[in-house]
C-alpha atoms as a PDB file:
ATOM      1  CA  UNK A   1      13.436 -80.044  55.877  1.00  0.00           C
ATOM      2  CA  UNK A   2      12.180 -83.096  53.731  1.00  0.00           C
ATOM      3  CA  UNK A   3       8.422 -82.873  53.564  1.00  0.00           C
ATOM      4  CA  UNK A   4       6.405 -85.820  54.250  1.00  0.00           C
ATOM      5  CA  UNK A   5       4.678 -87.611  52.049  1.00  0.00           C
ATOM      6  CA  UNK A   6       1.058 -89.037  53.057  1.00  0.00           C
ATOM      7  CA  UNK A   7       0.327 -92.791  51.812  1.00  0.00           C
ATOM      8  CA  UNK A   8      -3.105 -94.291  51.157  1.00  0.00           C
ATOM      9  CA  UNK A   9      -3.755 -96.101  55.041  1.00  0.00           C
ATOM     10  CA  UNK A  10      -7.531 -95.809  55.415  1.00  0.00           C
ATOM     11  CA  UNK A  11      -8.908 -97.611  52.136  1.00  0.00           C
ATOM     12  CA  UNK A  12      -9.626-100.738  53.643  1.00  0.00           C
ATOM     13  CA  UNK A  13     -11.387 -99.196  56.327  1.00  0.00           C
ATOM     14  CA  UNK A  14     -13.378 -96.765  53.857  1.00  0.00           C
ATOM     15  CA  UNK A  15     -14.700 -99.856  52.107  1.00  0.00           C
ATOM     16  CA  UNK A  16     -16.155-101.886  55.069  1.00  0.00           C
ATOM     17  CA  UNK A  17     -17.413 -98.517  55.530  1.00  0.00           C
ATOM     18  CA  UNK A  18     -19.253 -97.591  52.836  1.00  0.00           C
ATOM     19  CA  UNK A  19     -21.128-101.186  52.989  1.00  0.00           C
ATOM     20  CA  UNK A  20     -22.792-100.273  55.954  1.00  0.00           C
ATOM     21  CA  UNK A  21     -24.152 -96.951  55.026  1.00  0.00           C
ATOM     22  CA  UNK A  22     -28.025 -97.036  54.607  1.00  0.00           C
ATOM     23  CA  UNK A  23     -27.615 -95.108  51.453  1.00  0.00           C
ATOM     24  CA  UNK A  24     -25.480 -97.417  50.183  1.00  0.00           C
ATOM     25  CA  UNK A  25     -26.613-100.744  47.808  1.00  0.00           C
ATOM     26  CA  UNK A  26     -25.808-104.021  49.458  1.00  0.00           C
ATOM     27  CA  UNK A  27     -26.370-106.410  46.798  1.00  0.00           C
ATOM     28  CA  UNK A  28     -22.540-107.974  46.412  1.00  0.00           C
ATOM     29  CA  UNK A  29     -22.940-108.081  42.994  1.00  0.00           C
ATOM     30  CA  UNK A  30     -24.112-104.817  41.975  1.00  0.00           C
ATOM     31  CA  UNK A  31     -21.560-103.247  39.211  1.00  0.00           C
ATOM     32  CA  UNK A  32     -21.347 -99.439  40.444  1.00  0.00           C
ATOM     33  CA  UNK A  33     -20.725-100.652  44.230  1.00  0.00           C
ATOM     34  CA  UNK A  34     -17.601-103.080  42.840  1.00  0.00           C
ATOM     35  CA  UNK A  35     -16.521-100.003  40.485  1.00  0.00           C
ATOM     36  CA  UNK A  36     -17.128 -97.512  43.427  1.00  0.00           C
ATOM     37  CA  UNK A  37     -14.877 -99.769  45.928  1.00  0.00           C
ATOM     38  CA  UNK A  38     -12.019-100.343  42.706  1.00  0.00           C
ATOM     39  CA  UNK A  39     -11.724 -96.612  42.618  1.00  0.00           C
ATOM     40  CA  UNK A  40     -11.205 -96.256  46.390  1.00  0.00           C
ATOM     41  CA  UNK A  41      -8.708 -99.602  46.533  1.00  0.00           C
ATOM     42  CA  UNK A  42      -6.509 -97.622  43.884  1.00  0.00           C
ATOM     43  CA  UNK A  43      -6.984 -94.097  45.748  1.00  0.00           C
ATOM     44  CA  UNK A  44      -3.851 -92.300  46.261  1.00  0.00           C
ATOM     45  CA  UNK A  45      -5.127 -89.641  48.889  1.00  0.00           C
ATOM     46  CA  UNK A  46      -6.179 -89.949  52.471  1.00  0.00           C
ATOM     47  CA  UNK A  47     -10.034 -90.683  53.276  1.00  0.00           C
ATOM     48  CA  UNK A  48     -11.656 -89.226  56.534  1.00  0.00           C
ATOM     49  CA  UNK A  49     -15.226 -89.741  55.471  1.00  0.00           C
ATOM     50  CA  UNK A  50     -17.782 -87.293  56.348  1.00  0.00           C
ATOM     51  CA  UNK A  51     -16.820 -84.895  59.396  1.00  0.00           C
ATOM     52  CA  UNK A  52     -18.229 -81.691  61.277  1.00  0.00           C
ATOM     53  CA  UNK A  53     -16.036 -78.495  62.388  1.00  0.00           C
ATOM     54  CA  UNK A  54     -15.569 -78.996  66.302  1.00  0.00           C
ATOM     55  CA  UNK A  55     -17.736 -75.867  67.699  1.00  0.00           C
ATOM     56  CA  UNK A  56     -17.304 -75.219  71.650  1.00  0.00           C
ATOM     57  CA  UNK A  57     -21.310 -75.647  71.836  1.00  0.00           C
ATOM     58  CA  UNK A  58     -20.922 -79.082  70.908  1.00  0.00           C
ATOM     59  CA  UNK A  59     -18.082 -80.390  72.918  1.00  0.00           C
ATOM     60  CA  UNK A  60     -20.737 -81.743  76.124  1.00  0.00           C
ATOM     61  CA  UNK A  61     -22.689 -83.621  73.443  1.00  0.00           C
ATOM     62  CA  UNK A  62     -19.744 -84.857  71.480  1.00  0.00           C
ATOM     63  CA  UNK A  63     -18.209 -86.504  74.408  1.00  0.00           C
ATOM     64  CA  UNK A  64     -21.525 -87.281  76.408  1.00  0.00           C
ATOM     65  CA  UNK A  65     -22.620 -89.045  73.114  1.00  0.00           C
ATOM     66  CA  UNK A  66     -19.973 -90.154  70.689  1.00  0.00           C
ATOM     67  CA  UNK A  67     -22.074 -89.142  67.658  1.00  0.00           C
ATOM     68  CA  UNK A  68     -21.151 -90.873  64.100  1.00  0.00           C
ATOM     69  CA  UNK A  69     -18.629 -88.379  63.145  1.00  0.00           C
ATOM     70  CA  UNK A  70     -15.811 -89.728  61.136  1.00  0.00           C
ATOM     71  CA  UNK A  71     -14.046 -86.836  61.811  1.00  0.00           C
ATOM     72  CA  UNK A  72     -13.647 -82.814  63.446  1.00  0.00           C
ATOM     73  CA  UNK A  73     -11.671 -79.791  61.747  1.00  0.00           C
ATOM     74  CA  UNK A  74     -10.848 -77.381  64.569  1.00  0.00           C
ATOM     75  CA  UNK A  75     -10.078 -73.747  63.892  1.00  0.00           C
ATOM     76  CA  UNK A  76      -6.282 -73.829  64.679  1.00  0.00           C
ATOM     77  CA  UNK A  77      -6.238 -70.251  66.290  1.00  0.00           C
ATOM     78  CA  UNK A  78      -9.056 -71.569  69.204  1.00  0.00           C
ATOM     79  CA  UNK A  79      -6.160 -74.039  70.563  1.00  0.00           C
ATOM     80  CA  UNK A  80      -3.291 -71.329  69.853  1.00  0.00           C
ATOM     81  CA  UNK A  81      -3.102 -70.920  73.984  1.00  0.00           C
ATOM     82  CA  UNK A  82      -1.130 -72.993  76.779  1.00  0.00           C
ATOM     83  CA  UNK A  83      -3.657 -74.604  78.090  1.00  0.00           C
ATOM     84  CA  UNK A  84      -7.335 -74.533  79.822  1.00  0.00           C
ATOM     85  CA  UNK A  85     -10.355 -75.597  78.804  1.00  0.00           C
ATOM     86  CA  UNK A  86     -10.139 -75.541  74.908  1.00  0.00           C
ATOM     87  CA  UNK A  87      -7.397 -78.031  75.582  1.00  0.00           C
ATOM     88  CA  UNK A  88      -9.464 -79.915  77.661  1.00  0.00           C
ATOM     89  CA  UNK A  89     -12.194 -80.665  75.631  1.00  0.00           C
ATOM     90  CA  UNK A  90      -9.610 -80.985  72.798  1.00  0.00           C
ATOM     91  CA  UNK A  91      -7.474 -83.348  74.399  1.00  0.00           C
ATOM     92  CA  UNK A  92     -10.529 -85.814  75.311  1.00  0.00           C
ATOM     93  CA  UNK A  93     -12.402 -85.535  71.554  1.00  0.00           C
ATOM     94  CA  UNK A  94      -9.139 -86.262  69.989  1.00  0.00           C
ATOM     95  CA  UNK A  95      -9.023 -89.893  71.777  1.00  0.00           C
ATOM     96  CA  UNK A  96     -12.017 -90.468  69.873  1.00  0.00           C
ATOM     97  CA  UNK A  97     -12.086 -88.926  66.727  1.00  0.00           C
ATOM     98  CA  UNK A  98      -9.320 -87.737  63.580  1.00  0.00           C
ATOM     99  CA  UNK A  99      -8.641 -84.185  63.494  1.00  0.00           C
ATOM    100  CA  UNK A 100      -7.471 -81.463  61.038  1.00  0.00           C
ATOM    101  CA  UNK A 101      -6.659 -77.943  61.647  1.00  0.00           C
ATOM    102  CA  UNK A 102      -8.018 -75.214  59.516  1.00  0.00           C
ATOM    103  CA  UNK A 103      -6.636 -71.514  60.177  1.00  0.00           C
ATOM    104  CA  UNK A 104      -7.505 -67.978  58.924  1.00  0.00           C
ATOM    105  CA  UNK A 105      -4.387 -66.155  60.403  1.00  0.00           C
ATOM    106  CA  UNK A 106      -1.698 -67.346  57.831  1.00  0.00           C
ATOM    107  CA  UNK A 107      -2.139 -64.741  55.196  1.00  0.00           C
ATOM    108  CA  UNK A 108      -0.192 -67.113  52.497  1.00  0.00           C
ATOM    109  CA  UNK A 109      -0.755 -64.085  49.904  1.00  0.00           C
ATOM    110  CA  UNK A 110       0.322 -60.977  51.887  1.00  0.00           C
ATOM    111  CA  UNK A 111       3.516 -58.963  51.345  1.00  0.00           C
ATOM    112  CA  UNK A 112       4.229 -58.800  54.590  1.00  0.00           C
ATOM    113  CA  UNK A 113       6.753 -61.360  56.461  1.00  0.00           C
ATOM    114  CA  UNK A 114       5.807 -64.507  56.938  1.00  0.00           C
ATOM    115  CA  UNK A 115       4.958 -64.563  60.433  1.00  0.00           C
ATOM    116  CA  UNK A 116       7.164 -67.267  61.887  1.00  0.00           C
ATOM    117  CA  UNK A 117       5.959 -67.179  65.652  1.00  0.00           C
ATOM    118  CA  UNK A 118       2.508 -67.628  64.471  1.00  0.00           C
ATOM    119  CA  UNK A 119       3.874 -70.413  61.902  1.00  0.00           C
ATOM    120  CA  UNK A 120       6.043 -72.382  65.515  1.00  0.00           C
ATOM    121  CA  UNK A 121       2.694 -72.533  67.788  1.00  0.00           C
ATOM    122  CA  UNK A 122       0.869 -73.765  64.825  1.00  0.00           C
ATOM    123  CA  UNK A 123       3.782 -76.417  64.344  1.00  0.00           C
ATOM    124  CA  UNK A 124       3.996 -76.764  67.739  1.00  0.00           C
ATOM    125  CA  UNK A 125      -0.199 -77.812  67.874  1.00  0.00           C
ATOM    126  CA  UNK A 126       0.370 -80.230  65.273  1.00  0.00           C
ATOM    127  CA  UNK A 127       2.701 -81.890  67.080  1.00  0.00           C
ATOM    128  CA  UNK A 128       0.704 -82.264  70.261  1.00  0.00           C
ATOM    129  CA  UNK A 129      -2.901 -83.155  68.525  1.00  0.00           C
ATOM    130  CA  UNK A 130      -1.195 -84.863  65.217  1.00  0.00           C
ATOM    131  CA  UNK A 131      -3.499 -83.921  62.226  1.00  0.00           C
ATOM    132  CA  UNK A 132      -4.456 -85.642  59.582  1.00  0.00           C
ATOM    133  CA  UNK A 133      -3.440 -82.166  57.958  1.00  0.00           C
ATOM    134  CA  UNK A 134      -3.076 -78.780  58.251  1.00  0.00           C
ATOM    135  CA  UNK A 135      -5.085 -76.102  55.549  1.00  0.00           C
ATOM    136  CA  UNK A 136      -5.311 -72.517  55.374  1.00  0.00           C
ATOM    137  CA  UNK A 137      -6.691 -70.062  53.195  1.00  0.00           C
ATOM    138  CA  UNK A 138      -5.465 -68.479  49.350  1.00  0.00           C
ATOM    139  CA  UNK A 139      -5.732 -65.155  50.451  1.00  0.00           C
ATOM    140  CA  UNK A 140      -4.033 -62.192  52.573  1.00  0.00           C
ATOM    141  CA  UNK A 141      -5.737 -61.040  55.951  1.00  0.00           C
ATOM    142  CA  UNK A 142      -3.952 -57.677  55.950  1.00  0.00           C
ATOM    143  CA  UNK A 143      -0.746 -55.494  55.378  1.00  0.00           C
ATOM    144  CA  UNK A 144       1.976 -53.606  57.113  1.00  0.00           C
ATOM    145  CA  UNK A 145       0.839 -56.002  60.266  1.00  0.00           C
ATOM    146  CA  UNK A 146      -2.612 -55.165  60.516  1.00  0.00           C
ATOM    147  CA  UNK A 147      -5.281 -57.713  60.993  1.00  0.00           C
ATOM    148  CA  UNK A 148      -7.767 -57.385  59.059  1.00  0.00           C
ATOM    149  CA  UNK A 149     -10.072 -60.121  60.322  1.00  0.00           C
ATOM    150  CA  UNK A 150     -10.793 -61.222  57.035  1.00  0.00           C
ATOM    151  CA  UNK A 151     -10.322 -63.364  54.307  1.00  0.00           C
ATOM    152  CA  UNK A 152      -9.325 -60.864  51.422  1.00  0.00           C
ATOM    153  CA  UNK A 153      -8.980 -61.711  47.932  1.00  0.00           C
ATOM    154  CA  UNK A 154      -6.266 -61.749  45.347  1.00  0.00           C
ATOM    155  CA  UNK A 155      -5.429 -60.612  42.253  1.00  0.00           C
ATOM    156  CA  UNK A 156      -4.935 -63.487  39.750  1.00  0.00           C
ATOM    157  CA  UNK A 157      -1.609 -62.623  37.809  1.00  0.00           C
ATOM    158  CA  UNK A 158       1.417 -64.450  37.134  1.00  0.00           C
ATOM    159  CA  UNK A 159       3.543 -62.863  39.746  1.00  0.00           C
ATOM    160  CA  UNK A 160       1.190 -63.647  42.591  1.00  0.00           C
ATOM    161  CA  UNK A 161       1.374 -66.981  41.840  1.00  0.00           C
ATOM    162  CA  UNK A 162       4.941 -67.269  42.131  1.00  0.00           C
ATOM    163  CA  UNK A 163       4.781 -65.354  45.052  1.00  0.00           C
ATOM    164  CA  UNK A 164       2.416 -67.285  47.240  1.00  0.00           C
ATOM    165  CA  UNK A 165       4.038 -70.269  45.825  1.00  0.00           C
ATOM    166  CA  UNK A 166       7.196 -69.539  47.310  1.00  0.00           C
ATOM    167  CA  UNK A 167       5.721 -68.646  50.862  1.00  0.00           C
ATOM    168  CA  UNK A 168       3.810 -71.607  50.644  1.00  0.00           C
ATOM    169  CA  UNK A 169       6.954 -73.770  50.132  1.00  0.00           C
ATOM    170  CA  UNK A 170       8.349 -71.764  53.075  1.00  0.00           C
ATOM    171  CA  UNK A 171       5.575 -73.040  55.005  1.00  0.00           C
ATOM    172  CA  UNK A 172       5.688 -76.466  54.209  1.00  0.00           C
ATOM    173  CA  UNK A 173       9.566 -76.401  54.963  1.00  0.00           C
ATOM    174  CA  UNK A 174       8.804 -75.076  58.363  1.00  0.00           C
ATOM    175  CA  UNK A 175       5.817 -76.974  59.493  1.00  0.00           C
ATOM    176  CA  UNK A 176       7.644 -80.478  57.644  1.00  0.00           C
ATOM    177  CA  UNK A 177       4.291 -81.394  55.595  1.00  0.00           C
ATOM    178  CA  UNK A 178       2.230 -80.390  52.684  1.00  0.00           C
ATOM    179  CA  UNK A 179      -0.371 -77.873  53.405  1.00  0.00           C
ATOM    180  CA  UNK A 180      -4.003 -77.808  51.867  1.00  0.00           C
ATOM    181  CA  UNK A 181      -5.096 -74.441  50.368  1.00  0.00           C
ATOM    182  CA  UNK A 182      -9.097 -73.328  50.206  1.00  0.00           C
ATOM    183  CA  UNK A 183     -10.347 -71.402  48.167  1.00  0.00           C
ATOM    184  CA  UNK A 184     -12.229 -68.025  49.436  1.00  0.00           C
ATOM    185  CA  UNK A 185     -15.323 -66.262  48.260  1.00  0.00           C
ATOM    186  CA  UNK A 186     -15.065 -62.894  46.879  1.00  0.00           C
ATOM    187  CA  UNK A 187     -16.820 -59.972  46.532  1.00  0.00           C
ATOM    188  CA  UNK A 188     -14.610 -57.588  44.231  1.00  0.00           C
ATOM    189  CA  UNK A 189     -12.015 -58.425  41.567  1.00  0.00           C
ATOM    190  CA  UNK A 190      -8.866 -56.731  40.358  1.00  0.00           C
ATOM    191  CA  UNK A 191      -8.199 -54.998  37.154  1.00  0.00           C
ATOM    192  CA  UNK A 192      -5.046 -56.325  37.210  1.00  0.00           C
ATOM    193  CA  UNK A 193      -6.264 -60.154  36.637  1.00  0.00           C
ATOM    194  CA  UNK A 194      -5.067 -62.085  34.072  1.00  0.00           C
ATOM    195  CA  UNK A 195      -6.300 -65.733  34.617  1.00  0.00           C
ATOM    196  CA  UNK A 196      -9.341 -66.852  36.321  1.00  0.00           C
ATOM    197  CA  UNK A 197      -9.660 -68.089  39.611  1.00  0.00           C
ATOM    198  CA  UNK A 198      -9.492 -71.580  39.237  1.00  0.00           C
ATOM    199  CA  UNK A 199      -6.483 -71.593  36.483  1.00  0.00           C
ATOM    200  CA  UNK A 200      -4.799 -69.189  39.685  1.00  0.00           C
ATOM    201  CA  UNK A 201      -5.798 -71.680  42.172  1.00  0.00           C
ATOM    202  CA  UNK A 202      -4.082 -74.415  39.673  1.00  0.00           C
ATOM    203  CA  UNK A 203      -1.083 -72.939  39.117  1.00  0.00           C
ATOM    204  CA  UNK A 204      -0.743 -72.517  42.560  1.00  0.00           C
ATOM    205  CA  UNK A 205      -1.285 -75.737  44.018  1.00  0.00           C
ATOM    206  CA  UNK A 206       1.168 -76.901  41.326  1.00  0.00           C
ATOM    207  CA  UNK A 207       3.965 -74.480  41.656  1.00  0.00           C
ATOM    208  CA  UNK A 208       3.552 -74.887  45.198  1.00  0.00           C
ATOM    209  CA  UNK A 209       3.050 -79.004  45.230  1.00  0.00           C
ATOM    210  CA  UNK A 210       0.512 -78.727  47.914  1.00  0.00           C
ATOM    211  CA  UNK A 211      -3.554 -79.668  48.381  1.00  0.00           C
ATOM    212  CA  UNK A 212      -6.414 -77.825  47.595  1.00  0.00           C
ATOM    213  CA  UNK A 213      -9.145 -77.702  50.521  1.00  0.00           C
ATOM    214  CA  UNK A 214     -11.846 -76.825  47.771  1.00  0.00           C
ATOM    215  CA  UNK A 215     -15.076 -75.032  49.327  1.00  0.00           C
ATOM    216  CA  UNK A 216     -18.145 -76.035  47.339  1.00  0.00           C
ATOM    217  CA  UNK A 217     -20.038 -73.238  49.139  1.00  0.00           C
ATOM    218  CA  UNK A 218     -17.529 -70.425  48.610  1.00  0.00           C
ATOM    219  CA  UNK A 219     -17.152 -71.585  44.960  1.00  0.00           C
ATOM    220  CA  UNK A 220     -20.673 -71.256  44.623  1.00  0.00           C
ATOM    221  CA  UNK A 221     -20.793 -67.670  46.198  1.00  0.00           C
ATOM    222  CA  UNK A 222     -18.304 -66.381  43.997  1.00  0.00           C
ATOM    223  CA  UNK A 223     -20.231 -67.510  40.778  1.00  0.00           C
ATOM    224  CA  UNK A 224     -22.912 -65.874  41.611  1.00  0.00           C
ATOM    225  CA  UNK A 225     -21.117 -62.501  42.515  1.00  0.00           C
ATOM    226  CA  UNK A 226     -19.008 -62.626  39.656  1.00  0.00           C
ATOM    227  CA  UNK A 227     -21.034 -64.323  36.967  1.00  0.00           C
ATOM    228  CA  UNK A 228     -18.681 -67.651  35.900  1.00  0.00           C
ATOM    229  CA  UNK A 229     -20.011 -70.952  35.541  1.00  0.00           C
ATOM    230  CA  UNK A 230     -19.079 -73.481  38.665  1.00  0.00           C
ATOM    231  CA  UNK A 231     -19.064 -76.043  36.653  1.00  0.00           C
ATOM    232  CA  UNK A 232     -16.268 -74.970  34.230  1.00  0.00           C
ATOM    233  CA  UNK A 233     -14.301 -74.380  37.985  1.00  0.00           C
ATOM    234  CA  UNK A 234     -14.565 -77.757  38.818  1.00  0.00           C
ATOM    235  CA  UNK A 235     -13.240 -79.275  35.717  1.00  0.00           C
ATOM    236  CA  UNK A 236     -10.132 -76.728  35.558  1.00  0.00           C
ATOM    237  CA  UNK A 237      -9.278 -77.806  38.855  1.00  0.00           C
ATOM    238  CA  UNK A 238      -6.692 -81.595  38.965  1.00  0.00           C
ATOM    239  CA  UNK A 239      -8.747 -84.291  41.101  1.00  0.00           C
ATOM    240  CA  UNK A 240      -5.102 -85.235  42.572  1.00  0.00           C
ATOM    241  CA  UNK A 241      -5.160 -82.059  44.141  1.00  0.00           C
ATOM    242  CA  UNK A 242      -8.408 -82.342  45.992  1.00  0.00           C
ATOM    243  CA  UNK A 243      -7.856 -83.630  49.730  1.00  0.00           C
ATOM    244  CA  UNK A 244     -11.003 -82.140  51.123  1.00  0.00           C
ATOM    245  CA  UNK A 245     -14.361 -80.279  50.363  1.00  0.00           C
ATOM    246  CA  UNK A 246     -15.937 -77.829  52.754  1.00  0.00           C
ATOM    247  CA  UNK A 247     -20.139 -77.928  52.530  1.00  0.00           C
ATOM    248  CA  UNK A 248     -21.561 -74.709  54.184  1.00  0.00           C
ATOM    249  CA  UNK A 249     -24.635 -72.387  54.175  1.00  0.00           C
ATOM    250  CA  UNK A 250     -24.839 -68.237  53.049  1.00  0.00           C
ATOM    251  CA  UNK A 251     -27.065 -65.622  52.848  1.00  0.00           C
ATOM    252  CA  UNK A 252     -28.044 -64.619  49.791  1.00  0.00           C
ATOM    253  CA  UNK A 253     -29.039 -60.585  48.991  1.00  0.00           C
ATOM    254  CA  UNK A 254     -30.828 -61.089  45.877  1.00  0.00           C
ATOM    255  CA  UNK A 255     -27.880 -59.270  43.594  1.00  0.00           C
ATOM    256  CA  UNK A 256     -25.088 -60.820  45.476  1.00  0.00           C
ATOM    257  CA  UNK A 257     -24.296 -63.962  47.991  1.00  0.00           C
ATOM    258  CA  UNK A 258     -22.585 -63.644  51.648  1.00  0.00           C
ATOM    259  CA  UNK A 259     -20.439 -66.509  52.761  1.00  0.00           C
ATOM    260  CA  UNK A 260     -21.833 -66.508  56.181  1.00  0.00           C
ATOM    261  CA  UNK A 261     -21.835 -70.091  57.597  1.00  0.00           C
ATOM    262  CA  UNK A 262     -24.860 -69.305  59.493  1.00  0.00           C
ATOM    263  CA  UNK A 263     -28.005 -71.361  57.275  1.00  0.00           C
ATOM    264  CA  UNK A 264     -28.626 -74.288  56.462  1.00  0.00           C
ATOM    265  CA  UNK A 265     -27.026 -75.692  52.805  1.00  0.00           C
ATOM    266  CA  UNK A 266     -28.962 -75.199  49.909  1.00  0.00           C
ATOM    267  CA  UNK A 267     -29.781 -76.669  47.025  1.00  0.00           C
ATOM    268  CA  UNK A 268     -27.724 -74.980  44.429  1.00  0.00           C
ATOM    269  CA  UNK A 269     -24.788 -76.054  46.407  1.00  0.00           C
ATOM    270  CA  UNK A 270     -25.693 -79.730  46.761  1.00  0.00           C
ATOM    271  CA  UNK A 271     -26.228 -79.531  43.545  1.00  0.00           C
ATOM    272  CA  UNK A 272     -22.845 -78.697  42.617  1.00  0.00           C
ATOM    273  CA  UNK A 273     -21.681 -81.298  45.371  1.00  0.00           C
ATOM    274  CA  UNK A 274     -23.018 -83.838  43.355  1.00  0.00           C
ATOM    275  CA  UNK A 275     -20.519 -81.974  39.751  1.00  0.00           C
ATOM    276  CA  UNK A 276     -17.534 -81.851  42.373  1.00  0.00           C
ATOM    277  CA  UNK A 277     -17.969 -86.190  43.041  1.00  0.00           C
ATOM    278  CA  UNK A 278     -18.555 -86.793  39.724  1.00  0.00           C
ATOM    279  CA  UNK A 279     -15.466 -84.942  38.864  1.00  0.00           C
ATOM    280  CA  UNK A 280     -12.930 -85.843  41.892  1.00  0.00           C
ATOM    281  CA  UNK A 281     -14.863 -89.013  43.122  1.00  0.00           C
ATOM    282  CA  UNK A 282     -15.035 -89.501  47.032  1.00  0.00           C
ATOM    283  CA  UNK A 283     -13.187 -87.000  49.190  1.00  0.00           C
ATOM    284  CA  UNK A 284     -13.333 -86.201  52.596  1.00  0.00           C
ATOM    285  CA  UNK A 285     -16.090 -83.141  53.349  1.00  0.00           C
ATOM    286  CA  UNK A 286     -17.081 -81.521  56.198  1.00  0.00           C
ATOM    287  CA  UNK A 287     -19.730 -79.388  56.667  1.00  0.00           C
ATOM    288  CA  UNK A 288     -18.745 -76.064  58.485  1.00  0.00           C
ATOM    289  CA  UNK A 289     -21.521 -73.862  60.828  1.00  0.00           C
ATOM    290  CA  UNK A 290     -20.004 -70.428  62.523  1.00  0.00           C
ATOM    291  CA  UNK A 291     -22.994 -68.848  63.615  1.00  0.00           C
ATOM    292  CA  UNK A 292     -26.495 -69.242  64.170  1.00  0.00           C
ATOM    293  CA  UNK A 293     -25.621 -73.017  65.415  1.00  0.00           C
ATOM    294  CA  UNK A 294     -28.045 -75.693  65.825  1.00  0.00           C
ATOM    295  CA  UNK A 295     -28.087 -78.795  67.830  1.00  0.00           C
ATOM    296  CA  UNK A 296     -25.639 -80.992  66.874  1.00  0.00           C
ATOM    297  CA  UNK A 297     -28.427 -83.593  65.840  1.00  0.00           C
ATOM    298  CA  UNK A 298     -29.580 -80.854  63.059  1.00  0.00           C
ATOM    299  CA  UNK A 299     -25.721 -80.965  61.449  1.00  0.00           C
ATOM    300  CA  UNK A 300     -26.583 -85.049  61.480  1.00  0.00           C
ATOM    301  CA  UNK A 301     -28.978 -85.045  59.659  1.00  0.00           C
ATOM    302  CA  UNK A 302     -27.549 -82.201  56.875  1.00  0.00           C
ATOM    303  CA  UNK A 303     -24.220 -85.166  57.121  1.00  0.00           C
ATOM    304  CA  UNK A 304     -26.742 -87.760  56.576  1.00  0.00           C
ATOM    305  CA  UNK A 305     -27.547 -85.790  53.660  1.00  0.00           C
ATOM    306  CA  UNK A 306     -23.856 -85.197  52.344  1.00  0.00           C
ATOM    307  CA  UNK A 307     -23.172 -88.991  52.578  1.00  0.00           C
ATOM    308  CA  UNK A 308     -27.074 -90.128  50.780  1.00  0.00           C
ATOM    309  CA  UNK A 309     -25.499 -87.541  47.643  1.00  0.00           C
ATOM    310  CA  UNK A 310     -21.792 -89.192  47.922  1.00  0.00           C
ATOM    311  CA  UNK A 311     -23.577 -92.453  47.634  1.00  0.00           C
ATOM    312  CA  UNK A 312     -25.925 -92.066  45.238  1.00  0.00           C
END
């Protein structure tokens, strides 16, 4: 199956966009607003904006409201069912507001089977809500068909790349469309490495030709676990690439970090927020919240914050 290619169809709207942003300068003749708005005119990759994952305590407010979301990632397994009220509530936000799907079930880097019934009612979603895209995770969830429930690291050698490359191709066959790949956080490593992370998650996403979902947070976590510099990830890692960025919070145990999605964001991570746009210029980020969730005008404000540091 010929995979589709996506073409550059929301630049004109991004512009008039970005003009009315209170962060953003207004003075028509200011030279980083007509270099920012050059750089998105020649942009080669889709732009959502600044978007929220859809959470089920939200949905009343969402609709009730129509809060300025650009956009909603759902968590693909939530609308794996025929029908009731997930579909509901999906079917109505969707009339309002993009969507991509973001899943934790594909286990791209497992030796088991590709799991091909999983892989038809995830295809068979994306036809019925039509994503912007589809993403999952550069990891394996478990072995020998047992579910883990978790995102579980790999080791970074040669042969795993060419392995998850090829299932990732398989993928993209099936489902007709490129897939984005995220990057996890990690809490052990493997003897067995040979690369690090971000020359893995390179070689990948090359090999593979498909998009990195790259998760600022999670990027973040792991540097502090594992003692590399985030900066040095960023730069390994081709802006092409780059359809998305994921802005979250952790919890942080004094000797290591927990990818939790359950605080607010922090300031080492906005920090490196502000290295990631420097280094892939505008792309479209979402902030995610899993547990411990606030009102939905408390994950405004932390968006109002994401699109002040975009627009700085």
């Amino acid at each position: 199956m010929q995979k589709r290619r996506w073409q550059p169809d929301s630049t004109s709207w991004l512009s008039t966009y970005l003009l009315s942003l209170p962060c953003h300068p207004r003075k028509s003749g200011d030279p980083g607003l007509n270099f920012l708005l050059a750089i998105i005119m020649t942009a080669k990759k889709p732009i959502l904006g600044f978007g929220l994952g859809l959470r089920t305590e939200h949905y009343e407010t969402i609709l009730e409201q129509r809060p300025p979301i650009d956009w909603f990632e759902i968590l693909t397994e939530n609308y794996l069912v025929p029908g009731g009220k997930p579909h509901y509530y999906l079917d109505n936000i969707r009339e309002h507001y993009p969507l991509v799907m973001h899943g934790v079930s594909m286990s791209i880097g497992s030796c088991d089977p590709l799991d091909f019934d999983y892989l038809r009612q995830v295809k068979s979603l994306a036809n019925k809500i039509k994503p912007k895209w589809i993403s999952d995770h550069l990891c394996f969830t478990g072995i020998h068909g047992k579910n883990m429930h978790d995102l579980l690291p790999l080791p970074y050698t040669e042969e795993t790349i060419h392995h998850v490359a090829n299932r990732i191709k398989q993928v993209q066959d099936f489902l007709g469309t490129q897939i984005l790949i995220e990057n996890v956080s990690s809490y052990i490593t493997y003897q067995q490495s040979q690369l690090t992370e971000w020359d893995f998650l390179k070689a990948i996403s090359e090999e593979a030709d498909c998009f990195i979902l790259l998760d600022i947070n999670n990027i973040y976590v792991s540097s502090v676990n594992h003692d590399f510099d985030p900066i040095a990830y960023l730069k390994a890692i081709p802006s092409h690439r780059v359809y998305q960025m994921h802005l979250a919070g952790h919890e942080n145990q004094g000797d290591y970090i927990i990818d939790t999605h359950d605080h607010d964001i922090v300031d080492p991570v906005w920090d490196l927020y502000r290295a990631a746009l420097k280094q892939f210029g505008f792309v479209s980020t979402m902030i995610e919240r899993d547990d411990n969730i606030p009102p939905l005008a408390t994950l405004l404000a932390e968006l109002q914050h994401a699109k002040c540091i975009a627009h700085e």
